[in-house]
N, C-alpha and C. Protein backbone atom coordinates (compact mmCIF):
# COMPACT_ATOMS: atom_id res chain seq x y z
N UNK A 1 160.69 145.61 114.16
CA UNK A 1 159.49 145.83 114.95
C UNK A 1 159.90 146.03 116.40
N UNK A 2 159.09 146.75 117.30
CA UNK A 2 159.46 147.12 118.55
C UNK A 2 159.08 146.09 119.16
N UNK A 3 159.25 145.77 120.39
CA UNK A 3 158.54 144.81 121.69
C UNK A 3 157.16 145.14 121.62
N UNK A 4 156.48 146.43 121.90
CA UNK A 4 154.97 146.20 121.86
C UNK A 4 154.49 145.93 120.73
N UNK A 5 154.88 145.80 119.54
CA UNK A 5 153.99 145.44 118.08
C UNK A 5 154.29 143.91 118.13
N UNK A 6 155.67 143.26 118.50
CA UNK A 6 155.48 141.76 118.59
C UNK A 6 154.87 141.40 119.77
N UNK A 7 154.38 141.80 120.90
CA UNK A 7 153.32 141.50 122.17
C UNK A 7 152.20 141.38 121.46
N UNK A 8 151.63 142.30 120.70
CA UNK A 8 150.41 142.59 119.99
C UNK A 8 150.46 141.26 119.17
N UNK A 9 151.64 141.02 118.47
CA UNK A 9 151.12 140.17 117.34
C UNK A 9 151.21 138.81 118.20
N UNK A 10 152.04 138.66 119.03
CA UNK A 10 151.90 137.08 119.97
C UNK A 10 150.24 136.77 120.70
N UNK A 11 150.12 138.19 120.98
CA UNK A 11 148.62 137.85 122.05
C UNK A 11 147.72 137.60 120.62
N UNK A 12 147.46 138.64 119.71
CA UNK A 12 146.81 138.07 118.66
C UNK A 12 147.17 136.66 118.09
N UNK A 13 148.09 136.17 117.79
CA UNK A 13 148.08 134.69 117.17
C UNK A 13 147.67 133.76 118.45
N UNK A 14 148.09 133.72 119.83
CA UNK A 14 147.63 132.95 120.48
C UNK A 14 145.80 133.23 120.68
N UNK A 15 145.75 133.96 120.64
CA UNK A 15 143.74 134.09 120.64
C UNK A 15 143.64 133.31 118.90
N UNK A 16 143.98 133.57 118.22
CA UNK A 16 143.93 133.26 116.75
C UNK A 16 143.72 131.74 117.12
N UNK A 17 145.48 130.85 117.64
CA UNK A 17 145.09 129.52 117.87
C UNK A 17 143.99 129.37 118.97
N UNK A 18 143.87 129.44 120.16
CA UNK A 18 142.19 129.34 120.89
C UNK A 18 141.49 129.06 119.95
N UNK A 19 141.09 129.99 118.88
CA UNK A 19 139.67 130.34 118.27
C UNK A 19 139.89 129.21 117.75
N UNK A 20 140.75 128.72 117.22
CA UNK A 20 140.67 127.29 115.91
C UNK A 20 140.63 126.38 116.60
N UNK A 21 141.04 126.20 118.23
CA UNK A 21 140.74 125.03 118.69
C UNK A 21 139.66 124.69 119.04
N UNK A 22 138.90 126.03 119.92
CA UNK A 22 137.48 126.05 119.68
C UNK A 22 136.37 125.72 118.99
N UNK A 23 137.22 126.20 117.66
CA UNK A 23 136.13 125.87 116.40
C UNK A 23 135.88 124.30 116.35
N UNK A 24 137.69 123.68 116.76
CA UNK A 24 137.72 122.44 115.96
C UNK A 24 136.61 121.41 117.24
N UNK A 25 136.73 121.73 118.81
CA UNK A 25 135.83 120.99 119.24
C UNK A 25 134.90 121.37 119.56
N UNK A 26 133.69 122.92 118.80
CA UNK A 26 132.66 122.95 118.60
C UNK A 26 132.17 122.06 117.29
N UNK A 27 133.20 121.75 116.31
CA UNK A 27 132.45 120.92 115.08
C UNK A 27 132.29 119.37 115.65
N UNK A 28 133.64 118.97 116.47
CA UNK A 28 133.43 117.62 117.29
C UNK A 28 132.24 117.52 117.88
N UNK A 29 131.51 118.77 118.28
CA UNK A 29 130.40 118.66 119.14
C UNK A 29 129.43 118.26 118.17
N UNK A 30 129.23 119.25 117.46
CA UNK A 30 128.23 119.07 116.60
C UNK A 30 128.28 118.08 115.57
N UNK A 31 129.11 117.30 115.03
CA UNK A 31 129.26 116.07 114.96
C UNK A 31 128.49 115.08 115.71
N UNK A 32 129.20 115.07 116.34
CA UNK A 32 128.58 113.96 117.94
C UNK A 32 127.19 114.07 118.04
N UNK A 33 126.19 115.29 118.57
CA UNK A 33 125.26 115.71 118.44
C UNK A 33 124.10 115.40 117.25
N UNK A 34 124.95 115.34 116.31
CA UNK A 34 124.41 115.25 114.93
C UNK A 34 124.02 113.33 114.71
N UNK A 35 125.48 112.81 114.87
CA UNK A 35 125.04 111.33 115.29
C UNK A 35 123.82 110.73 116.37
N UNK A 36 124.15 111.35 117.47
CA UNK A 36 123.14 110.71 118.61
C UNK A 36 121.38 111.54 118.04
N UNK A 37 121.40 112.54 117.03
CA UNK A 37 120.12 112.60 116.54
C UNK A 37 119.47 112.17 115.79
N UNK A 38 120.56 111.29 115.08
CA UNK A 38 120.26 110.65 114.10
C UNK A 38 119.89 109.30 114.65
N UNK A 39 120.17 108.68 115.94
CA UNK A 39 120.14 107.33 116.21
C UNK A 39 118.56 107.70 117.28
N UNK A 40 118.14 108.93 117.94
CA UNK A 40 117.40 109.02 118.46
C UNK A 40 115.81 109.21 117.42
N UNK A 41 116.27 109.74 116.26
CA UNK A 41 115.61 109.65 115.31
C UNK A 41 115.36 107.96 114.63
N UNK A 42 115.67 107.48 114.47
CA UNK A 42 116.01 105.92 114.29
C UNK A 42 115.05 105.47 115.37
N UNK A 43 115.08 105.54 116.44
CA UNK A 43 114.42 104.62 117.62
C UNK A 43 113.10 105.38 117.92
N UNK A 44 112.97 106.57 117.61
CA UNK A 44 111.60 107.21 117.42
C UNK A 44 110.65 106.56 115.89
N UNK A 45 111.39 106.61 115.05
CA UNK A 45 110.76 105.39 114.14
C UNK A 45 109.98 104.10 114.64
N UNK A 46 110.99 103.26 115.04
CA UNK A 46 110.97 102.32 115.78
C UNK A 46 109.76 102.28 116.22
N UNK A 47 109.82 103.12 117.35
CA UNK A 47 108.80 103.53 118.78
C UNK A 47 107.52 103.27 117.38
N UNK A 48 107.23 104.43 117.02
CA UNK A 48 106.01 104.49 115.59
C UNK A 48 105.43 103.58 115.32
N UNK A 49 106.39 102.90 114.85
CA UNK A 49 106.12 101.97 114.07
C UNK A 49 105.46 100.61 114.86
N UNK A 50 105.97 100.14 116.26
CA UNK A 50 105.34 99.42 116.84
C UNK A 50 103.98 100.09 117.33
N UNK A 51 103.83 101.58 117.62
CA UNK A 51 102.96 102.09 118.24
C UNK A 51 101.84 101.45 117.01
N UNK A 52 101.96 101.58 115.58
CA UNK A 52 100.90 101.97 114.92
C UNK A 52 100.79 100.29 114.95
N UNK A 53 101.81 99.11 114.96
CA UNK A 53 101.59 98.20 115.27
C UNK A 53 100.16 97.51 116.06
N UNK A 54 100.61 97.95 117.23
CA UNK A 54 99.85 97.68 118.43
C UNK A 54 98.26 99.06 118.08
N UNK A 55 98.25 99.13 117.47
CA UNK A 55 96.88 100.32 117.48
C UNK A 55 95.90 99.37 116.27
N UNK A 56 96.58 98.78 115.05
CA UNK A 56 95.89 98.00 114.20
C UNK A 56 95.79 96.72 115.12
N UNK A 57 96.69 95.96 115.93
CA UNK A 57 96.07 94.89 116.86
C UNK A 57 94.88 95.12 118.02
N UNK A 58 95.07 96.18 118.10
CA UNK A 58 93.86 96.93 119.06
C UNK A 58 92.75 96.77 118.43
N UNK A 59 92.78 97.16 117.27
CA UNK A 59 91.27 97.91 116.47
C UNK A 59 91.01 96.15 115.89
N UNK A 60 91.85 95.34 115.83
CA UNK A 60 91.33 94.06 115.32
C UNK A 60 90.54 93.54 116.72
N UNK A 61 91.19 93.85 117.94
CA UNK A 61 90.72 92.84 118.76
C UNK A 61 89.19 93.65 119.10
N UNK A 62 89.38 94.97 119.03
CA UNK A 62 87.95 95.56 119.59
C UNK A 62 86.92 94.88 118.36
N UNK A 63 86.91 94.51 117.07
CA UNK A 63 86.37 94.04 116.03
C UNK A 63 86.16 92.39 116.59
N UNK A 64 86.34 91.96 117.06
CA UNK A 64 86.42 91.04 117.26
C UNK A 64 85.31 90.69 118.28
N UNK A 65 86.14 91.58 119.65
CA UNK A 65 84.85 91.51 120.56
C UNK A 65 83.44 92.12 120.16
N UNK A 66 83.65 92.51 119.37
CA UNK A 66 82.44 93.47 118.89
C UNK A 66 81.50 92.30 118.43
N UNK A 67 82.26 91.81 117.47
CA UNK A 67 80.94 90.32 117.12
C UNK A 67 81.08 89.25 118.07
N UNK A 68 81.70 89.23 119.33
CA UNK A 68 81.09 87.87 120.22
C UNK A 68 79.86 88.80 120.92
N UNK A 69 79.68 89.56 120.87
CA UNK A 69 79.10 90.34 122.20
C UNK A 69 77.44 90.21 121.68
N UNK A 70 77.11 90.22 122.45
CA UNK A 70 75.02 90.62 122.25
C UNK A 70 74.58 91.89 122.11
N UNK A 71 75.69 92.62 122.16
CA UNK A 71 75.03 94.25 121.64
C UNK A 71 74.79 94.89 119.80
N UNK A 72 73.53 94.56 119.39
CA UNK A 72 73.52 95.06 118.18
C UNK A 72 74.00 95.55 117.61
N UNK A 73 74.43 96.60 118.16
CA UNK A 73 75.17 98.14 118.01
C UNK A 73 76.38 97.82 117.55
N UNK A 74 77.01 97.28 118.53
CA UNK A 74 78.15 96.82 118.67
C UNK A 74 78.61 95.67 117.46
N UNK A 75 77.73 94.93 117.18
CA UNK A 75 77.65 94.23 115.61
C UNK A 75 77.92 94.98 114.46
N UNK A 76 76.83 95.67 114.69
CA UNK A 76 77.01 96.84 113.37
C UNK A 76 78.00 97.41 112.97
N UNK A 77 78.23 98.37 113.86
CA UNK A 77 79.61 99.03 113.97
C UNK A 77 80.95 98.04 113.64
N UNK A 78 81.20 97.03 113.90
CA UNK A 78 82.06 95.74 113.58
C UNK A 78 81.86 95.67 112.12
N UNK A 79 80.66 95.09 111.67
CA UNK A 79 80.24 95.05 110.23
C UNK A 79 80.92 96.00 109.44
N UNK A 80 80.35 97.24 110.25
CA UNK A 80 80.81 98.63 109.59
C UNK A 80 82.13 98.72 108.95
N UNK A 81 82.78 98.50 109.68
CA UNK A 81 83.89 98.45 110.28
C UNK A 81 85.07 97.77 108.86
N UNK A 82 84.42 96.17 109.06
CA UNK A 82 84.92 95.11 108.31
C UNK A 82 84.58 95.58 106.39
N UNK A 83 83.11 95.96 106.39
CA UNK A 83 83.07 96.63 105.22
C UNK A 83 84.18 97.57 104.66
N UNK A 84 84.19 98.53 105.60
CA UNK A 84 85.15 99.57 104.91
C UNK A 84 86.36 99.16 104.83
N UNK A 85 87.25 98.33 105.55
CA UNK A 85 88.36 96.94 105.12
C UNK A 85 87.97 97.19 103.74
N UNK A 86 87.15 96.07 103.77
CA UNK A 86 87.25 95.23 102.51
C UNK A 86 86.90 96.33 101.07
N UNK A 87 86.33 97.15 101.63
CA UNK A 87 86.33 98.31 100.68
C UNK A 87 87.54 98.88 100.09
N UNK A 88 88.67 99.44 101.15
CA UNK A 88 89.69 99.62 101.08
C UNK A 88 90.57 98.37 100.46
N UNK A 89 90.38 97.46 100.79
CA UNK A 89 91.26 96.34 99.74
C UNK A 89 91.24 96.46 98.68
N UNK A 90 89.84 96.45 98.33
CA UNK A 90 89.34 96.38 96.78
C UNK A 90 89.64 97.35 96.16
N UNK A 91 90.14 98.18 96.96
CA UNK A 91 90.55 100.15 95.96
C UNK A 91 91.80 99.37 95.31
N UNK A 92 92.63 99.07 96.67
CA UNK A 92 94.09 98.81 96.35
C UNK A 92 94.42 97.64 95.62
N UNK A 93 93.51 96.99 95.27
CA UNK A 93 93.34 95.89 94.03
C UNK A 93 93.27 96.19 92.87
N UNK A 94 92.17 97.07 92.73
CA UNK A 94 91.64 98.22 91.50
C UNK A 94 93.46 98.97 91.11
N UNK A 95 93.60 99.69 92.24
CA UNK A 95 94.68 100.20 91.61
C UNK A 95 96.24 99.50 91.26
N UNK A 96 95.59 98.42 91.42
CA UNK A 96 97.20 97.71 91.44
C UNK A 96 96.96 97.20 89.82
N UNK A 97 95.56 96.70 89.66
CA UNK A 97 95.24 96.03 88.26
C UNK A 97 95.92 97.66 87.16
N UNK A 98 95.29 98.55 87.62
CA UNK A 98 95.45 99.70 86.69
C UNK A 98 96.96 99.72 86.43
N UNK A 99 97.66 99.89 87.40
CA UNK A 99 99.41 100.22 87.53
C UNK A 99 99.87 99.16 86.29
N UNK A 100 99.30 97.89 86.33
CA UNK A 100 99.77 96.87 85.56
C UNK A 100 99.72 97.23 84.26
């Protein structure tokens, strides 16, 4: 082989290695990336899960004030409220007897 066909083939294998090193710490990246979405995913759960927490302690305490208060309305709607509970229990009773 002449000098310019082994120039050719040196500059090609050194771009060749680049590219694979490249590759190897674009997959490190995306690795990495892939972890911290997975843990940001994890703590967005989290987050949820207390959110829906704190939204059923909400809706208990507004139920609550609802029957100290002197507003009729405001009774009712509580009542209302407590009915469809206990409505909903009784489904998931029903269906639990059935499952059995």
């Amino acid at each position: 082989m002449d000098n310019a066909t082994t120039a050719v083939l040196d500059k090609l294998e050194n771009q060749l290695h680049e590219l694979v090193e490249k590759m190897h710490q674009l997959q490190q990246s995306k690795a990495a990336l892939e972890a911290s979405l997975l843990e940001v995913q994890s703590k967005l759960k989290v987050k949820q899960e207390d959110a829906q927490e704190w939204k059923e302690k909400y809706e208990a305490l507004k139920s609550v004030q609802g029957m100290k208060t002197d507003n009729t309305a405001a009774k009712k709607r509580t009542l209302h409220h407590i009915d469809a509970l206990i409505s909903e229990v009784d489904a998931c009773i029903a269906q639990i007897k059935i499952e059995d």
